[in-house]
Every structure is written in structure tokens, then in C-alpha cells.
N, C-alpha and C. Protein backbone atom coordinates (compact mmCIF):
# COMPACT_ATOMS: atom_id res chain seq x y z
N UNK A 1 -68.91 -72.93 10.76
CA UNK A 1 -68.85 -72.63 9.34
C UNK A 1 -68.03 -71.35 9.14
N UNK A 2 -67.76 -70.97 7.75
CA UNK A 2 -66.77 -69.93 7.49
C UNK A 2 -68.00 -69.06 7.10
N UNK A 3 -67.97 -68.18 7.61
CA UNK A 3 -69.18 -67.24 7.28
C UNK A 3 -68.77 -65.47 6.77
N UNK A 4 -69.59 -65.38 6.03
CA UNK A 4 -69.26 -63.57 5.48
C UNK A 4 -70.54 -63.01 6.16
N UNK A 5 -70.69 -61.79 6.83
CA UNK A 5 -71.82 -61.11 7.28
C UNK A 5 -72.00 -59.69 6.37
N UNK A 6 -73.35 -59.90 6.11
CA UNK A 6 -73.52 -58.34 5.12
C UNK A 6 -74.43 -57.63 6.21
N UNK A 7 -74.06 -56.29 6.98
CA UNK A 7 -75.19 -55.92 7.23
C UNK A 7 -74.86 -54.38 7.53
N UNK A 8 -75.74 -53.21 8.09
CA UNK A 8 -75.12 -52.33 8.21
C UNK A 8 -75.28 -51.36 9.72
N UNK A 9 -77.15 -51.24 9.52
CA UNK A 9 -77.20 -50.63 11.00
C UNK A 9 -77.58 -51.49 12.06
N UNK A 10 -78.06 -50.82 13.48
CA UNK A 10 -78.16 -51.34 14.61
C UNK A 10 -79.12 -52.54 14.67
N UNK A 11 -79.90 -52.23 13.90
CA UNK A 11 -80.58 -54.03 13.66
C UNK A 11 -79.99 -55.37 13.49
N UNK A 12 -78.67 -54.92 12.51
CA UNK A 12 -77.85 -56.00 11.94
C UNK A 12 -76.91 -56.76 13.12
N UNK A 13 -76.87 -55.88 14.09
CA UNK A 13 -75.72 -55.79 15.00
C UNK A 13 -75.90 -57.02 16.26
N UNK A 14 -76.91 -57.13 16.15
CA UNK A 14 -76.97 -58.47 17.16
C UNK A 14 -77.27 -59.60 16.58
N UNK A 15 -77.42 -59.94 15.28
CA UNK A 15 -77.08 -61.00 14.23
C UNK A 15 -75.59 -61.39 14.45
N UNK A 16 -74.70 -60.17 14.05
CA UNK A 16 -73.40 -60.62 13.62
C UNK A 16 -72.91 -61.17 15.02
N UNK A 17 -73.12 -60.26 16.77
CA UNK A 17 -73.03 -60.63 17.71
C UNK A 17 -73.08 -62.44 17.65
N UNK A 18 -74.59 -63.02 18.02
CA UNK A 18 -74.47 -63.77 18.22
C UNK A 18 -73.83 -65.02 16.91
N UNK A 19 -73.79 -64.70 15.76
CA UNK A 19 -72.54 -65.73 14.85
C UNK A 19 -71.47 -65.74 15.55
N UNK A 20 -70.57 -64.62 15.91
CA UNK A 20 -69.34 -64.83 17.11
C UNK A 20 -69.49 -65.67 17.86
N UNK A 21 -70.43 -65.09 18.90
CA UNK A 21 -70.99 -66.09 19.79
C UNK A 21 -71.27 -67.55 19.65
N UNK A 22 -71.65 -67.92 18.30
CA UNK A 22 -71.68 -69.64 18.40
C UNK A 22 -70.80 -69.87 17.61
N UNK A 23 -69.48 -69.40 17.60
CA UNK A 23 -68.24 -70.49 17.23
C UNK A 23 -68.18 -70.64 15.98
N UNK A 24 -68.94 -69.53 14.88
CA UNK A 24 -68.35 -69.54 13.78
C UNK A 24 -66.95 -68.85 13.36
N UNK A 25 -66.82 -69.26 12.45
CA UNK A 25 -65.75 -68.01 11.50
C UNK A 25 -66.52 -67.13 10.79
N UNK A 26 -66.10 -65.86 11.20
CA UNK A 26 -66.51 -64.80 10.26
C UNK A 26 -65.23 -64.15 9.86
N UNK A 27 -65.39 -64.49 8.65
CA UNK A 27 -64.12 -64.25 7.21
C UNK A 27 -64.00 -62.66 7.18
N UNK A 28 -65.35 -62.20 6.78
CA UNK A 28 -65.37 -60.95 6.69
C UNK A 28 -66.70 -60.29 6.95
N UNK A 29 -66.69 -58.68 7.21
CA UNK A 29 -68.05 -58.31 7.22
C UNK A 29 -67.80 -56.94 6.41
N UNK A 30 -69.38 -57.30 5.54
CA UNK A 30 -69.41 -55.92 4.21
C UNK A 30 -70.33 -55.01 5.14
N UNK A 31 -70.24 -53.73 5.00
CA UNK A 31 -70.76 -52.67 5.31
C UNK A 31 -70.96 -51.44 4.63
N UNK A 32 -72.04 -50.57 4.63
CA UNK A 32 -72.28 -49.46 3.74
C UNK A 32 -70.68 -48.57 4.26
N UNK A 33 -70.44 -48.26 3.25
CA UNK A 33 -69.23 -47.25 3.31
C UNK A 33 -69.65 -46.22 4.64
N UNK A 34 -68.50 -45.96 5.12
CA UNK A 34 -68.69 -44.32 6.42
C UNK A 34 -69.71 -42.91 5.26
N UNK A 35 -70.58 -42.32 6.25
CA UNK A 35 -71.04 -41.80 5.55
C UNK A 35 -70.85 -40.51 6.60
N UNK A 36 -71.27 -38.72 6.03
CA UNK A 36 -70.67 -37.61 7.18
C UNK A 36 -71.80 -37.84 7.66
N UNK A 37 -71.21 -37.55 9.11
CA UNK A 37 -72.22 -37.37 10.31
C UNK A 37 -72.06 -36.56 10.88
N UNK A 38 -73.34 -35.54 11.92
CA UNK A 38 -73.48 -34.71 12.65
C UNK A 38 -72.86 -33.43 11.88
N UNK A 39 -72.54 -32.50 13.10
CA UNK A 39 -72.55 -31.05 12.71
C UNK A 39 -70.91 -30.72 11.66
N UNK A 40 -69.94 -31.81 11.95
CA UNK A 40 -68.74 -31.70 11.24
C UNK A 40 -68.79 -32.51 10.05
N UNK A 41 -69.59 -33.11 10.25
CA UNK A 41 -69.96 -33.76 8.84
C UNK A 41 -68.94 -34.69 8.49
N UNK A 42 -68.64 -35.30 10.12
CA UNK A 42 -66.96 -36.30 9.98
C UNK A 42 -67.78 -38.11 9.23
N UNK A 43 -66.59 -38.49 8.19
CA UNK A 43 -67.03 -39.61 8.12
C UNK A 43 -67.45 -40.64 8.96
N UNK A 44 -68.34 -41.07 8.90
CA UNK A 44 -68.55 -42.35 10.49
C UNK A 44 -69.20 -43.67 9.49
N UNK A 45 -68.57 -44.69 10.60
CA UNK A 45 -69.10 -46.22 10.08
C UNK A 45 -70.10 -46.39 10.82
N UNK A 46 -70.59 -47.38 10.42
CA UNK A 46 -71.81 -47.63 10.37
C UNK A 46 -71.84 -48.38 11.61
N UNK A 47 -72.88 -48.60 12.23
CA UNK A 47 -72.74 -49.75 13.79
C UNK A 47 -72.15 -50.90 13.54
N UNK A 48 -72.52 -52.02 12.56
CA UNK A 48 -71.95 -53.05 11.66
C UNK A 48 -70.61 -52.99 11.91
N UNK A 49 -69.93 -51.87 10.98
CA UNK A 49 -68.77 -51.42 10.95
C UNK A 49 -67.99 -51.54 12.20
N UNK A 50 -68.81 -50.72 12.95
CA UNK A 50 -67.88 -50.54 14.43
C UNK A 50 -67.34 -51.54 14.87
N UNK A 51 -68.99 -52.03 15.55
CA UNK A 51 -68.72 -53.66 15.84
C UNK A 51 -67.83 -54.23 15.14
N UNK A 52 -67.84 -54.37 14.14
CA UNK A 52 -66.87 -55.35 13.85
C UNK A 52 -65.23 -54.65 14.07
N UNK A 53 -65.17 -53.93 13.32
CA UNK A 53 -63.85 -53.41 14.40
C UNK A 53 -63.57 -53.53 15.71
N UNK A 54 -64.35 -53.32 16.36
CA UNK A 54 -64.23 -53.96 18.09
C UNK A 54 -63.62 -55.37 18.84
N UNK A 55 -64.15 -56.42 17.55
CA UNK A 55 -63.91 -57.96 17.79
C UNK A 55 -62.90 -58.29 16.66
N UNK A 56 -62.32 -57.65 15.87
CA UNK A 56 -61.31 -57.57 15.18
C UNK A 56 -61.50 -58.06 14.19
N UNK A 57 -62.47 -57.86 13.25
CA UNK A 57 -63.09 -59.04 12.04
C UNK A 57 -62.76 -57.47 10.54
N UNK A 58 -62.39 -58.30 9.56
CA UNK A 58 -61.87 -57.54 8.45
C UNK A 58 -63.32 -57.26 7.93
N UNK A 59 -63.16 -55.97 7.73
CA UNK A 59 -64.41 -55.20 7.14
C UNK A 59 -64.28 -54.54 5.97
N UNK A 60 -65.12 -54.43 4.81
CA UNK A 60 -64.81 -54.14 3.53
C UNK A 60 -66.39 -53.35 2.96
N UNK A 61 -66.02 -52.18 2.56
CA UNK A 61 -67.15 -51.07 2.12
C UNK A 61 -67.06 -50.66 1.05
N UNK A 62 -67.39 -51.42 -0.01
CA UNK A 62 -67.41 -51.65 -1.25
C UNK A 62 -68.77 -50.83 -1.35
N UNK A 63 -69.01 -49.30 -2.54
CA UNK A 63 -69.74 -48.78 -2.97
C UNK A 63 -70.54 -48.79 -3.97
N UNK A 64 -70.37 -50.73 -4.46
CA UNK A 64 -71.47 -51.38 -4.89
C UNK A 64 -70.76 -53.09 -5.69
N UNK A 65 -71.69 -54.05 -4.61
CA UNK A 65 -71.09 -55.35 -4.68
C UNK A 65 -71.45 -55.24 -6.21
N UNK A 66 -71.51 -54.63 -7.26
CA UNK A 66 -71.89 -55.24 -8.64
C UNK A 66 -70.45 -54.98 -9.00
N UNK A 67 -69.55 -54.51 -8.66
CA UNK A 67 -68.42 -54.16 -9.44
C UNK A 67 -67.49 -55.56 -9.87
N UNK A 68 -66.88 -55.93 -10.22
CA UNK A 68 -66.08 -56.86 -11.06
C UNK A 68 -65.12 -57.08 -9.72
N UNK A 69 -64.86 -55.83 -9.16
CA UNK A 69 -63.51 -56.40 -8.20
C UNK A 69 -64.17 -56.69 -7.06
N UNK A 70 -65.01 -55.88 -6.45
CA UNK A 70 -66.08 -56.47 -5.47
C UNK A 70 -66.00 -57.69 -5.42
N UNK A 71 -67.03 -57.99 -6.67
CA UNK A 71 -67.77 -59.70 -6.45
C UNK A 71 -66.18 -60.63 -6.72
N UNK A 72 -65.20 -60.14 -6.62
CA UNK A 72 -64.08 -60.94 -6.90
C UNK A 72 -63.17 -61.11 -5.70
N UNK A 73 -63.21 -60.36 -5.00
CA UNK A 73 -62.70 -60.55 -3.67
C UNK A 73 -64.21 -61.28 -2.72
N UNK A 74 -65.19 -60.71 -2.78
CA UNK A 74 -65.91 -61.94 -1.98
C UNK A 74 -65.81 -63.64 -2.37
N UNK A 75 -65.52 -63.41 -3.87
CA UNK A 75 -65.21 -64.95 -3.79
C UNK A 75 -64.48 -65.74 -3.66
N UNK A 76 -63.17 -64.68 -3.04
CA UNK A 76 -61.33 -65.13 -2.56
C UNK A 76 -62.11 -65.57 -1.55
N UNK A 77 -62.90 -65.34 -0.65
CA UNK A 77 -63.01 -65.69 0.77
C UNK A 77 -63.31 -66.53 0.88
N UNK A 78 -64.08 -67.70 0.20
CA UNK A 78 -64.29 -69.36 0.43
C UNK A 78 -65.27 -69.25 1.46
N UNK A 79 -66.18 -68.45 1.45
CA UNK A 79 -66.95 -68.92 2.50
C UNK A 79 -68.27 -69.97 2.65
N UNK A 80 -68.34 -70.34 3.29
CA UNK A 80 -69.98 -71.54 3.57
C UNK A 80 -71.06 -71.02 3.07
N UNK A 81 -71.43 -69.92 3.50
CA UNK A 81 -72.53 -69.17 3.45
C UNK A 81 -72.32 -67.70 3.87
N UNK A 82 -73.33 -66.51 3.21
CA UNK A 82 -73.11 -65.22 3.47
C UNK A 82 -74.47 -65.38 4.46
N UNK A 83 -74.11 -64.06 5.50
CA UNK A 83 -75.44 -63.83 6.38
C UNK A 83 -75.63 -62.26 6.26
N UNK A 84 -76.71 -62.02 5.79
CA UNK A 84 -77.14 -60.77 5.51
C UNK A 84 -78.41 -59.88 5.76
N UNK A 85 -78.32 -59.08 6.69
CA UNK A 85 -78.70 -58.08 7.48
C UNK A 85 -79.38 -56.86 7.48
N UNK A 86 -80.43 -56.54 6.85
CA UNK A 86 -80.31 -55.18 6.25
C UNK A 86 -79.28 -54.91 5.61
N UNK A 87 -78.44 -54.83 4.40
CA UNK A 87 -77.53 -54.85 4.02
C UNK A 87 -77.15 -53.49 3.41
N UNK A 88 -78.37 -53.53 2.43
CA UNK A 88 -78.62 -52.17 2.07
C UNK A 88 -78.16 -52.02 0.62
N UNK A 89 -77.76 -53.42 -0.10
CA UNK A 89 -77.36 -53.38 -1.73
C UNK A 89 -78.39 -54.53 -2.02
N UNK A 90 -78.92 -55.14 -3.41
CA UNK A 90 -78.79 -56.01 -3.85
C UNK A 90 -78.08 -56.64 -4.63
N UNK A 91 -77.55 -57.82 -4.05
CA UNK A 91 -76.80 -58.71 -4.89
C UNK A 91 -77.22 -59.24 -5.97
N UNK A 92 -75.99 -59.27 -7.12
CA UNK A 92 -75.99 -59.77 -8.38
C UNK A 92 -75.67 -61.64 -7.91
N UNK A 93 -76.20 -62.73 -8.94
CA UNK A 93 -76.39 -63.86 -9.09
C UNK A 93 -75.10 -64.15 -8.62
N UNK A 94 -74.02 -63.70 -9.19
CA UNK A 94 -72.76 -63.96 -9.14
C UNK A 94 -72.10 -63.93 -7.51
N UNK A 95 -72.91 -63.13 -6.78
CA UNK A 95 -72.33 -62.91 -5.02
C UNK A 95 -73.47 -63.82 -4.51
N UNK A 96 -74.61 -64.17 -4.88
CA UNK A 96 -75.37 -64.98 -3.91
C UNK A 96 -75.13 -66.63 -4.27
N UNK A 97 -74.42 -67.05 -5.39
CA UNK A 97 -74.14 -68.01 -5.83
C UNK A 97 -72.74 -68.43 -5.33
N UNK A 98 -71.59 -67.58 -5.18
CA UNK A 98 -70.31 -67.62 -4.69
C UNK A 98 -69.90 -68.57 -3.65
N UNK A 99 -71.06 -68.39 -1.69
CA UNK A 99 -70.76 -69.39 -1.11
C UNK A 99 -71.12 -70.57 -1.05
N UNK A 100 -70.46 -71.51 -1.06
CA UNK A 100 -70.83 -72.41 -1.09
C UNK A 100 -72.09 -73.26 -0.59
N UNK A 101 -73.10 -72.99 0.35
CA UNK A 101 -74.63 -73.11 0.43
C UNK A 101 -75.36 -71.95 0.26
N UNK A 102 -74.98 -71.01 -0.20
CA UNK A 102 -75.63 -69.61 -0.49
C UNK A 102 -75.79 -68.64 0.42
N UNK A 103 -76.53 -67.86 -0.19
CA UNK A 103 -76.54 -66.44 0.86
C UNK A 103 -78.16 -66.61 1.50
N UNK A 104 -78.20 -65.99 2.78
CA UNK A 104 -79.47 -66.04 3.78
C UNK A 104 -79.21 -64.66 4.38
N UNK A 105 -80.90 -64.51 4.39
CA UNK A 105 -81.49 -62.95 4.50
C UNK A 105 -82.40 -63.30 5.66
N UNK A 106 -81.93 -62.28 7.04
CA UNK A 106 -82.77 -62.12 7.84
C UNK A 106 -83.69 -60.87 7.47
N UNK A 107 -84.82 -60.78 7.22
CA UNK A 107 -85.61 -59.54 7.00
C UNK A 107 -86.73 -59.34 8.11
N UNK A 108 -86.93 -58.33 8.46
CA UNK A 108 -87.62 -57.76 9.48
C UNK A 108 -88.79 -57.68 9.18
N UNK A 109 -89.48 -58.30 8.81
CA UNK A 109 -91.14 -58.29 8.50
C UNK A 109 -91.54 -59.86 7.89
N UNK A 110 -93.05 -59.96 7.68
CA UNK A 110 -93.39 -61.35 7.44
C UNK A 110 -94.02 -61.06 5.57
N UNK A 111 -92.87 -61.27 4.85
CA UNK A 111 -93.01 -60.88 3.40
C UNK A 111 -94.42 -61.90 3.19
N UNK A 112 -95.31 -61.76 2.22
CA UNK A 112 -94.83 -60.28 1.14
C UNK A 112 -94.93 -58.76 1.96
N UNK A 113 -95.70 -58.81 3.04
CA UNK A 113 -95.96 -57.32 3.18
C UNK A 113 -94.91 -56.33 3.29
N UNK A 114 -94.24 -56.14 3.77
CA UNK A 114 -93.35 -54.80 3.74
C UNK A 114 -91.52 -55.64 3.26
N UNK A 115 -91.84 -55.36 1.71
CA UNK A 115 -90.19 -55.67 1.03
C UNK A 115 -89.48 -54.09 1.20
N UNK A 116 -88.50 -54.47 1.38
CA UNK A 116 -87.57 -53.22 0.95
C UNK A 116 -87.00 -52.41 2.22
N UNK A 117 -86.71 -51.60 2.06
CA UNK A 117 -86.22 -50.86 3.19
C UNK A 117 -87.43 -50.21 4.61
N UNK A 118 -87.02 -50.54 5.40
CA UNK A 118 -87.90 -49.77 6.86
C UNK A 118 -88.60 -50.63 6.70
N UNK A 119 -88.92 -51.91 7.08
CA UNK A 119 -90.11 -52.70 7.38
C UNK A 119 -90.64 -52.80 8.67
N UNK A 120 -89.71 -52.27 9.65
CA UNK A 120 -90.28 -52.24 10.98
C UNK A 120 -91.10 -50.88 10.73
N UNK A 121 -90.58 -50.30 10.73
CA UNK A 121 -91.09 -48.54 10.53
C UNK A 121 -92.90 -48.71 10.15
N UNK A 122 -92.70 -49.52 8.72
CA UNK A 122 -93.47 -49.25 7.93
C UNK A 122 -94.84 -50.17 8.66
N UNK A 123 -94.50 -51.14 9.32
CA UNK A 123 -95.38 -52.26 9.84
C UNK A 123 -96.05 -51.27 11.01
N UNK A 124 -94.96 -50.33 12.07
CA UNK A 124 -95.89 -49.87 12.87
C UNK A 124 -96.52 -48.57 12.17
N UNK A 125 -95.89 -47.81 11.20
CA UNK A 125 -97.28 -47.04 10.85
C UNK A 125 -98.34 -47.56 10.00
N UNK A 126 -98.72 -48.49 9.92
CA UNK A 126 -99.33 -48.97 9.00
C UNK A 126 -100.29 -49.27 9.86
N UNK A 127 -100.51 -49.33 11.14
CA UNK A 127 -101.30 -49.89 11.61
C UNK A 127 -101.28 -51.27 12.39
N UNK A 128 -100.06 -52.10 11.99
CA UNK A 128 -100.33 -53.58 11.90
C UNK A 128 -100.27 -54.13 13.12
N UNK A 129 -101.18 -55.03 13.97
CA UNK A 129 -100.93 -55.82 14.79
C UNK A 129 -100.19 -56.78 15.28
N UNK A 130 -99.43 -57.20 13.82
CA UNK A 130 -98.74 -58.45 14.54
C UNK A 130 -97.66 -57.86 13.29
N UNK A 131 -96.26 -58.35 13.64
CA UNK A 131 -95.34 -58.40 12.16
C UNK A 131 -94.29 -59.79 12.75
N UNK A 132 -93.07 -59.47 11.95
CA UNK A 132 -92.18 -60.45 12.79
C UNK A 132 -90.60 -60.70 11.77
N UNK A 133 -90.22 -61.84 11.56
CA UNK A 133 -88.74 -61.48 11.22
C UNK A 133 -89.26 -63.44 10.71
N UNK A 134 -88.27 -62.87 9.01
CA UNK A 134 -88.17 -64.59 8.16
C UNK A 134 -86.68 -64.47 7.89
N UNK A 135 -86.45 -66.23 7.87
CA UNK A 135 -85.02 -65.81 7.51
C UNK A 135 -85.18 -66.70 6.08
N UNK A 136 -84.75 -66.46 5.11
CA UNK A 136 -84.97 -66.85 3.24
C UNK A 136 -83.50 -67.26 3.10
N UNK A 137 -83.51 -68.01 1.78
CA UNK A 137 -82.30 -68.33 0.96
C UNK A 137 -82.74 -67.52 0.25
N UNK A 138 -81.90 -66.82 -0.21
CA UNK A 138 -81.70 -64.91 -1.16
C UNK A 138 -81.77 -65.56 -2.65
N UNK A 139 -82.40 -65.23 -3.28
CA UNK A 139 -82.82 -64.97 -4.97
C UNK A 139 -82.43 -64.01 -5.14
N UNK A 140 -82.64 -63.72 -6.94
CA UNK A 140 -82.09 -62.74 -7.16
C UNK A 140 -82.65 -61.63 -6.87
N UNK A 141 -84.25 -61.35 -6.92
CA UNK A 141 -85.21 -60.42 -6.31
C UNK A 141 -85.36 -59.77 -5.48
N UNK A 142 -86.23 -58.79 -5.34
CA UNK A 142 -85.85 -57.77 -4.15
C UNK A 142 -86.86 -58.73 -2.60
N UNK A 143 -85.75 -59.25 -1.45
CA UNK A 143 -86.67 -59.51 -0.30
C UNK A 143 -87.39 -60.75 -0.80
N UNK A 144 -86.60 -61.89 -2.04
CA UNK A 144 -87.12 -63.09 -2.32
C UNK A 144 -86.41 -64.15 -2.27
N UNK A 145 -87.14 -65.27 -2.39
CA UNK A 145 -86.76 -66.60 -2.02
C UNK A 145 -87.22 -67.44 -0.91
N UNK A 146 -87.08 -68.72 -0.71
CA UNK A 146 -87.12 -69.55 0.01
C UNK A 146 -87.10 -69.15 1.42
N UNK A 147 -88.78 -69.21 2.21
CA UNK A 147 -88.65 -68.54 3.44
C UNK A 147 -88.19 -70.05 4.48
N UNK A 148 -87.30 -69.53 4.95
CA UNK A 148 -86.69 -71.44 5.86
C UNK A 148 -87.13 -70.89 6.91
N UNK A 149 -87.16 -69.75 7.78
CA UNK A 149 -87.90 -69.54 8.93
C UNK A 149 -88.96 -68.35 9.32
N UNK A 150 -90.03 -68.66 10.52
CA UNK A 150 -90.50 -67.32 10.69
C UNK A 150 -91.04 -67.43 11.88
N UNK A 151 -90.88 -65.81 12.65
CA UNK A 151 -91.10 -66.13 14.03
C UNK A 151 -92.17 -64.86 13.91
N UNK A 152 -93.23 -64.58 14.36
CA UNK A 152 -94.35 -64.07 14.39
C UNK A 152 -94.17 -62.82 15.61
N UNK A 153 -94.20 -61.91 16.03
CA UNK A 153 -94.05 -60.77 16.89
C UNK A 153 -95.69 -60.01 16.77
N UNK A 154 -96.53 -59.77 18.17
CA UNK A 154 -97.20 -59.00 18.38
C UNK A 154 -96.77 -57.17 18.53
N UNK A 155 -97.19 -56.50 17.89
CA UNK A 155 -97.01 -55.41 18.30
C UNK A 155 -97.96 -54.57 18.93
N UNK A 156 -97.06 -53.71 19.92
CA UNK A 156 -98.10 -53.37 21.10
C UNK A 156 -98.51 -51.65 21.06
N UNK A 157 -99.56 -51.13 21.61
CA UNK A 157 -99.83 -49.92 20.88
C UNK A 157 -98.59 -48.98 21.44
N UNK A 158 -97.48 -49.34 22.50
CA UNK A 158 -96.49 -48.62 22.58
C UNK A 158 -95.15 -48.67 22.20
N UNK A 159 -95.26 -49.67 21.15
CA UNK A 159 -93.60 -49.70 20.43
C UNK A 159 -93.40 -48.92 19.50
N UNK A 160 -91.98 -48.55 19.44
CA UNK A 160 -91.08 -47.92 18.64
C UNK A 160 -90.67 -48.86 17.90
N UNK A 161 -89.98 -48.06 16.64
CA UNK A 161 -89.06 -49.41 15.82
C UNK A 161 -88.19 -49.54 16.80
N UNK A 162 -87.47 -48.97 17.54
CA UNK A 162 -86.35 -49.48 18.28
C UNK A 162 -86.76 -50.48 19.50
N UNK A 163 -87.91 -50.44 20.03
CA UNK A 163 -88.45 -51.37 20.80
C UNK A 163 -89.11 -53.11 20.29
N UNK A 164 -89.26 -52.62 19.04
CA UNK A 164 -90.03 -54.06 18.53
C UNK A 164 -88.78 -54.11 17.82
């Protein structure tokens, strides 16, 4: 399939990996704009970003898909479907409607419980025993829609977000 990837940090990054990996097209990948980092306060992209620079895929950091020219160049791209990653915007009707079978949201937790940003974070301070990762057809809502998959994850009293 012709695929667009929305995503931004190191979570997102082995999503977009394996789409390469099975022989799609990826048209393009959106990413939060470079933001300053460290002590020089030099602009830096985002892991997303990198990666995709690495495997040579056109990357575009649009400082908010609501804009008119935004949602107008994602819809030059003809793509199948968007795959989206922690992304870090919500999309207007007009970008999740664009590809042609719609846009799909991997989210890091087993909604409803933790919508929104840091759901791993939030699952291990919270206490929680088990969390896990759904993948939805994207509504317009925040972290809603149609859950098409879900894989269930134990968490153990020694994980990190970076470990689970």
C-alpha cells in the first residue's frame, strides 16, 4: 500500500521500521518540527525525523496539520492509508478522511484508560498491572474510534517506560 506515517518519538520508530520492512510505500512521514536541544540549544529532529532521513523517505514538519496548506499537500499524496504514532497533533476530519481507507492509530495503552499523551508513563505510575497497545480507525476525538486490535502486556514491578 501507499502509506503516510505520522509519528514523532522513539516509540514511533519501530512502527515506521517495520512498514519499510514489509514492502510498503511510504509516500511521506509527518513529524513534530526540530525543536532546541541540549546546552546549545541547536535545533534537532525528532527520532521519527531522523529515521526517516536515514532510509531516504520525504519528511514534512508542518506546525499544525489544521492549516489549509498542510491538509492540502497531505492530500497531493494519494495515499491508502495514514499510520500514526504518537503523533503529537490532532487531526481535523479533513486529514483523517483524505486516505483513501483512513487513518489508524497505534496507541500505547488499552483505552479508555490512559488517552492522551504519556500513556506508558502514566500506566506505570499508576500502579497498573497489566496495560498494552490498540490499534483504532482514528475519529475525530481525542484517542477515539474503532478499536481493530489489542494486544494485552503484563507489567513487571521493574519496568521503565523504555522497557515496557
Amino acid at each position: 500500500m501507499r502509506l503516510a506515517f505520522m509519528g514523532t518519538p522513539d516509540f514511533a520508530v519501530p512502527s515506521l521500521a517495520e512498514l519499510i520492512a514489509s514492502g510498503h510505500e511510504v509516500a511521506a512521514v509527518y513529524s513534530q518540527p526540530p525543536r532546541p536541544k541540549g546546552r546549545g540549544q541547536q535545533l534537532t529532529p525528532s527520532p521519527v525525523h531522523a529515521f526517516a532521513e536515514t532510509m531516504g523517505l520525504p519528511v514534512f514538519t508542518p506546525d499544525s496539520m489544521k492549516s489549509a496548506e498542510a491538509i492540502q499537500t497531505f492530500r497531493s499524496l494519494a495515499v491508502d492509508a495514514a499510520c500514526v504514532v504518537a503523533y503529537g497533533q490532532i487531526l481535523k476530519l479533513e486529514v483523517l478522511e483524505a486516505p483513501r481507507l483512513g487513518c489508524f492509530n497505534l496507541h500505547g495503552s488499552l483505552l479508555p484508560r490512559w488517552r492522551g499523551a504519556a500513556p506508558i508513563q502514566r500506566a506505570i505510575m499508576a500502579g497498573d498491572r497489566q496495560t498494552g497497545v490498540q490499534i483504532m480507525r482514528m475519529s475525530e476525538g481525542l484517542d477515539e474510534g474503532p478499536i481493530l486490535l489489542s494486544e494485552v502486556l503484563d507489567i513487571r514491578s521493574d519496568d521503565t517506560a523504555a522497557t515496557l
